[in-house]
C-alpha atoms as a PDB file:
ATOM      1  CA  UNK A   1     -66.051 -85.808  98.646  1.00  0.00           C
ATOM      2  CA  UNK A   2     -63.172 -83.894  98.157  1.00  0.00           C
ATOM      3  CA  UNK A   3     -61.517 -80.841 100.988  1.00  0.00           C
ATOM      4  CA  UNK A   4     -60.911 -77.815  99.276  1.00  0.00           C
ATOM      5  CA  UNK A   5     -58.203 -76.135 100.367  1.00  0.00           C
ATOM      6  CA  UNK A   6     -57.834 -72.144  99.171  1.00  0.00           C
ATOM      7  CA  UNK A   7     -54.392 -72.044  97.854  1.00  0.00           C
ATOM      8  CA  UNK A   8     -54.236 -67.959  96.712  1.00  0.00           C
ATOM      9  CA  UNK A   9     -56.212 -65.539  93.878  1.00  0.00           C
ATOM     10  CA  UNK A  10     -56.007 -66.386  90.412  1.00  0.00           C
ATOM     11  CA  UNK A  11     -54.364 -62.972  89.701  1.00  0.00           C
ATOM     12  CA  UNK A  12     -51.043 -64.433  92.079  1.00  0.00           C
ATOM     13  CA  UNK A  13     -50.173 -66.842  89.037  1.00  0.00           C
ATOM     14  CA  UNK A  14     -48.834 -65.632  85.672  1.00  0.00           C
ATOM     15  CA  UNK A  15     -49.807 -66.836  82.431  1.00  0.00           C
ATOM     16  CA  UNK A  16     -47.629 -69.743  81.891  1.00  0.00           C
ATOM     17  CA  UNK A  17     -46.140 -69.161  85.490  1.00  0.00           C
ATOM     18  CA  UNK A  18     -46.008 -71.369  88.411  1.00  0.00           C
ATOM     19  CA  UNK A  19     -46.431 -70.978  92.489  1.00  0.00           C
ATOM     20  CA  UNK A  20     -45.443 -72.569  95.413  1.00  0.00           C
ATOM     21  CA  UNK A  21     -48.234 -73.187  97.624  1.00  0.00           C
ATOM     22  CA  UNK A  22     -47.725 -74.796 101.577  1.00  0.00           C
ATOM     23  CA  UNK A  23     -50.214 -76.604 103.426  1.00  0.00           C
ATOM     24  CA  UNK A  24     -50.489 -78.834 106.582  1.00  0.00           C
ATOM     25  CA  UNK A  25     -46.707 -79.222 106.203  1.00  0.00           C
ATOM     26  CA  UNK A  26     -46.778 -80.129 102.439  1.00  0.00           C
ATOM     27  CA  UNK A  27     -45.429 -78.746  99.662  1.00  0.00           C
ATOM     28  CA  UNK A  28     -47.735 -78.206  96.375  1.00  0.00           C
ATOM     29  CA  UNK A  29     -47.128 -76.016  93.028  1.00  0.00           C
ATOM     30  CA  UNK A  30     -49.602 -74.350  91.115  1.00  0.00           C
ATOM     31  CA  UNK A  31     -49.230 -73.697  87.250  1.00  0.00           C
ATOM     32  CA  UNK A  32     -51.080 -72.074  84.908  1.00  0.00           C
ATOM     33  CA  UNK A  33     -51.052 -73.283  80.951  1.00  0.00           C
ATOM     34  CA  UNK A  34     -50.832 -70.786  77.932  1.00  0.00           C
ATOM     35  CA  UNK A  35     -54.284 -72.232  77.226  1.00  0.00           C
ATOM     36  CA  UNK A  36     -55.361 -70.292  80.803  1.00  0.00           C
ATOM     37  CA  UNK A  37     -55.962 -73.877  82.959  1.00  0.00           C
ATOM     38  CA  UNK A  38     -55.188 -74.497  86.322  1.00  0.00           C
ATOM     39  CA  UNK A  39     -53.033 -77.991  87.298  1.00  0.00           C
ATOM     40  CA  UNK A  40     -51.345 -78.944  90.627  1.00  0.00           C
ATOM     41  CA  UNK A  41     -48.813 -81.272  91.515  1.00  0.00           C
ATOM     42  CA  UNK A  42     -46.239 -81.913  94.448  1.00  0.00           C
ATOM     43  CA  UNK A  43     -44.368 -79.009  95.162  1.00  0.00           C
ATOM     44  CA  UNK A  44     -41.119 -80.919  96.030  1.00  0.00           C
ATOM     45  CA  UNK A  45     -38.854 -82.568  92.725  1.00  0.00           C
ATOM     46  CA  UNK A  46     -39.241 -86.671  92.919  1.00  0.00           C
ATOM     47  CA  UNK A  47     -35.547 -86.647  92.229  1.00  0.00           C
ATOM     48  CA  UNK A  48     -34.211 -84.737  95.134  1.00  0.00           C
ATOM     49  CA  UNK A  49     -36.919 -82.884  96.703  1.00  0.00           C
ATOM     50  CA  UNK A  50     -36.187 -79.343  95.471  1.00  0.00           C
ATOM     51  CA  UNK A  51     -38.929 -77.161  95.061  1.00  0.00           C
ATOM     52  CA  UNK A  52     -40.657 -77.258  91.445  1.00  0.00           C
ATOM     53  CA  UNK A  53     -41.786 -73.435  92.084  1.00  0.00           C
ATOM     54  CA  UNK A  54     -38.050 -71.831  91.202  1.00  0.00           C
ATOM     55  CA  UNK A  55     -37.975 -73.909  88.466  1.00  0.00           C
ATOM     56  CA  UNK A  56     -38.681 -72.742  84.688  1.00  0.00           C
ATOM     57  CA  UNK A  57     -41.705 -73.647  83.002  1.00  0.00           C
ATOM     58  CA  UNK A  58     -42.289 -73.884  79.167  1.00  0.00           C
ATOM     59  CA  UNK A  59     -45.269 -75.035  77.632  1.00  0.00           C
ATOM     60  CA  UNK A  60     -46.790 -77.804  80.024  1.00  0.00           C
ATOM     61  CA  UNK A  61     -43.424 -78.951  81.209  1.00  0.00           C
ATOM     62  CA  UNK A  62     -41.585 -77.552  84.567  1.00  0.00           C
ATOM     63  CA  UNK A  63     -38.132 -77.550  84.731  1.00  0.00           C
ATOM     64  CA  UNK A  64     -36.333 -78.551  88.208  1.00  0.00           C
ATOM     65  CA  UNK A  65     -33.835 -76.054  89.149  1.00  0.00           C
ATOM     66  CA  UNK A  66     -31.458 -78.161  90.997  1.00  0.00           C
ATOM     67  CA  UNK A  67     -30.823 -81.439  88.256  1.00  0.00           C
ATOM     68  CA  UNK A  68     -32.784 -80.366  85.343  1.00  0.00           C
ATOM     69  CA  UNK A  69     -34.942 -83.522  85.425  1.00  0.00           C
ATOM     70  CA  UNK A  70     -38.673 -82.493  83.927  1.00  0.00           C
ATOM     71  CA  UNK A  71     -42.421 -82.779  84.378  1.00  0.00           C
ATOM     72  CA  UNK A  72     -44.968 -82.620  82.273  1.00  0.00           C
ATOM     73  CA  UNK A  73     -47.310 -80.789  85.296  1.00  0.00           C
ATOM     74  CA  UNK A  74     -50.936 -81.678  83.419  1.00  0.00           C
ATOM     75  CA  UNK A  75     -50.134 -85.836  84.446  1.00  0.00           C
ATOM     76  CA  UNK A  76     -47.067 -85.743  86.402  1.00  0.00           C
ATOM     77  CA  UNK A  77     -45.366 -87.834  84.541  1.00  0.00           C
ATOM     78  CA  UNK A  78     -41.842 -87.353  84.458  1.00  0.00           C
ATOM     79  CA  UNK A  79     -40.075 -86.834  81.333  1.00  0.00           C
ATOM     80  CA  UNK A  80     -36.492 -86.560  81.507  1.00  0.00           C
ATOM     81  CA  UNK A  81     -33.609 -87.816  84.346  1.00  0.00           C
ATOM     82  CA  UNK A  82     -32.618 -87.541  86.585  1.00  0.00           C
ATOM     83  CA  UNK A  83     -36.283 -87.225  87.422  1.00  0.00           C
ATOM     84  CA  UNK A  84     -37.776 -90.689  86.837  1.00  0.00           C
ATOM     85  CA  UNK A  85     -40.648 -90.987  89.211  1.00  0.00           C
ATOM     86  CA  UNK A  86     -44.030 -89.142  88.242  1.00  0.00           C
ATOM     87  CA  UNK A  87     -45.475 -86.138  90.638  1.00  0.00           C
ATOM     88  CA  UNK A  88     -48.278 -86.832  92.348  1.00  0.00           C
ATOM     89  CA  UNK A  89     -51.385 -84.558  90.376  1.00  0.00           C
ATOM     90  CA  UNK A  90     -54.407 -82.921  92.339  1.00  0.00           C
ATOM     91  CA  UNK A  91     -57.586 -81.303  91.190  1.00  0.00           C
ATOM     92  CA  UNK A  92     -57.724 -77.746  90.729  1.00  0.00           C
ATOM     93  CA  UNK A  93     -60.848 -75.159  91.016  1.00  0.00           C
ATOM     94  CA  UNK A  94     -61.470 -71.573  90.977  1.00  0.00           C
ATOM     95  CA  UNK A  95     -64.384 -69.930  92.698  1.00  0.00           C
ATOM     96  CA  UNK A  96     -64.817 -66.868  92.842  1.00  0.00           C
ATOM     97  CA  UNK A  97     -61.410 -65.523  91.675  1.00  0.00           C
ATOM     98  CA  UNK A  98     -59.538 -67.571  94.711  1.00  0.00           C
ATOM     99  CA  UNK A  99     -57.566 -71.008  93.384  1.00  0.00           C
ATOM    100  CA  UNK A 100     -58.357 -74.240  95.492  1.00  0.00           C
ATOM    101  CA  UNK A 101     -57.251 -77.652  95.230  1.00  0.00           C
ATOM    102  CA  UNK A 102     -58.369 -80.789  96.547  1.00  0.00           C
ATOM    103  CA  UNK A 103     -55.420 -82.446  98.457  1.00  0.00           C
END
């Protein structure tokens, strides 16, 4: 069974926007699509470990700020280098208005 962990209200993320969200001294991002879903992934870039949160995101991809490697944030998977190991991916949930993910 999964731990929730409340991460912050639905109304903090943006349409196609992303968060930066810090728990039990990790790093996590929250995006939201243009089709209105939720995804999480590491907060930190596989590349260099800059955070994903100042980077720019278009469509389902995040763009690292630092190197310009990218993400696709709905699997991880990393789609151009520098960046050339995938994110790790976590559930996401919404109840009641507040955004939780299981990490």
């Amino acid at each position: 069974m999964p731990t929730w962990i409340p991460a912050c209200r639905l109304d903090d993320i943006e349409p196609e926007g992303v968060i930066r969200f810090d728990h039990a001294g990790r790093t996590f991002a929250i995006y939201r699509s243009p089709e209105d879903e939720l995804f999480c992934t590491d907060g930190l870039c596989t590349h260099e470990a800059v955070h994903l949160a100042e980077g720019l995101v278009m469509g389902h991809e995040i763009e690292c700020p630092k190197h310009s490697g990218v993400f696709d944030y709905r699997t991880g998977e990393a789609l151009r280098p520098p960046a050339c190991i995938n994110l790790r991916t976590y559930p996401v949930e919404v109840v009641d208005g507040i955004v939780r993910i299981a990490a």
